[in-house]
Protein backbone atom coordinates (compact mmCIF):
# COMPACT_ATOMS: atom_id res chain seq x y z
CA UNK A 1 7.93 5.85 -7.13
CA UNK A 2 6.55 2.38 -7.88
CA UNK A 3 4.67 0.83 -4.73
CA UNK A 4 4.31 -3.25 -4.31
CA UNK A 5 2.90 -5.29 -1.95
CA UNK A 6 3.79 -9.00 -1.22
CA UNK A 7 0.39 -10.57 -1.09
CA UNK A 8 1.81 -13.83 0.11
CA UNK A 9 2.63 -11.99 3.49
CA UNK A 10 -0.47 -9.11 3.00
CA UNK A 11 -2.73 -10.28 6.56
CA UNK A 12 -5.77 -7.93 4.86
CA UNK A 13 -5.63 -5.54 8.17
CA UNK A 14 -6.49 -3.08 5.26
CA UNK A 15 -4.19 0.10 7.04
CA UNK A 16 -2.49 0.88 3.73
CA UNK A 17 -6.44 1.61 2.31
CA UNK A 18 -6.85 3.73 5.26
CA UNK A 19 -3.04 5.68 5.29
CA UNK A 20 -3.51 6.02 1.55
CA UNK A 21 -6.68 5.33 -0.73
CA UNK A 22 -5.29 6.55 -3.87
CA UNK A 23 -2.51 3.66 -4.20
CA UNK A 24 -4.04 1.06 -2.11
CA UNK A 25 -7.46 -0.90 -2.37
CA UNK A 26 -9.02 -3.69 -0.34
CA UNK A 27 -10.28 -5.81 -3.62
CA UNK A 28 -10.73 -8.95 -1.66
CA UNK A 29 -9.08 -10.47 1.48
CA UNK A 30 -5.53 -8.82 0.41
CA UNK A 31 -4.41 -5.34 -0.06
CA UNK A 32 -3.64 -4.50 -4.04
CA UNK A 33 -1.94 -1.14 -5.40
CA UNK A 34 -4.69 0.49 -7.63
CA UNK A 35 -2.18 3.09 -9.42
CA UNK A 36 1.61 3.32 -10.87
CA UNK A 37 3.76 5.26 -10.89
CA UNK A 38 2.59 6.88 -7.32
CA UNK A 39 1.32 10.30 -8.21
CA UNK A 40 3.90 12.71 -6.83
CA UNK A 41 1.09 14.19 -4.20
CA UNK A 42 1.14 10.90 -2.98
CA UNK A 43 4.37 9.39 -2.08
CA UNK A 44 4.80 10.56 1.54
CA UNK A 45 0.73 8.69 2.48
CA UNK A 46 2.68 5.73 0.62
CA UNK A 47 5.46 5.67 2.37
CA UNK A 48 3.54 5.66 5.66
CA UNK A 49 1.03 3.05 4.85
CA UNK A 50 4.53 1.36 4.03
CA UNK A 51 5.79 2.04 7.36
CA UNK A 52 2.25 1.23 9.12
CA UNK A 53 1.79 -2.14 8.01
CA UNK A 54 2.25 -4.60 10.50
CA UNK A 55 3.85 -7.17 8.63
CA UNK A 56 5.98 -4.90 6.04
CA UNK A 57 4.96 -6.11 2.79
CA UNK A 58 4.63 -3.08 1.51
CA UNK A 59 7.53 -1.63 -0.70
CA UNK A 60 8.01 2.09 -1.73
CA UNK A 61 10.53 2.82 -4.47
């Protein structure tokens, strides 16, 4: 599973950190993925930070 985020819509609420720290980081004002492929221990905290984020810029594939 490969994880993106589109920064140009990313509002830096910084929930995907929270939901899952191992793939997301707060770097700066804007949410970055820190790790790919998504280690397999990991994909279901993905997919809810994906689901969490108020704007849904936050892809899971």
């Amino acid at each position: 599973m490969i994880a993106t985020i589109d920064v140009d819509a990313c509002i830096g609420c910084g929930l995907c950190a929270n939901d899952c720290p191992e793939v997301f980081e707060m770097p700066a004002d804007k949410a970055a993925v820190k790790v790919t492929p998504v280690p397999a221990d990991k994909e279901e905290s993905c997919k809810t930070a994906a689901t969490n984020c108020p704007v849904q810029c936050i892809k899971c594939e």
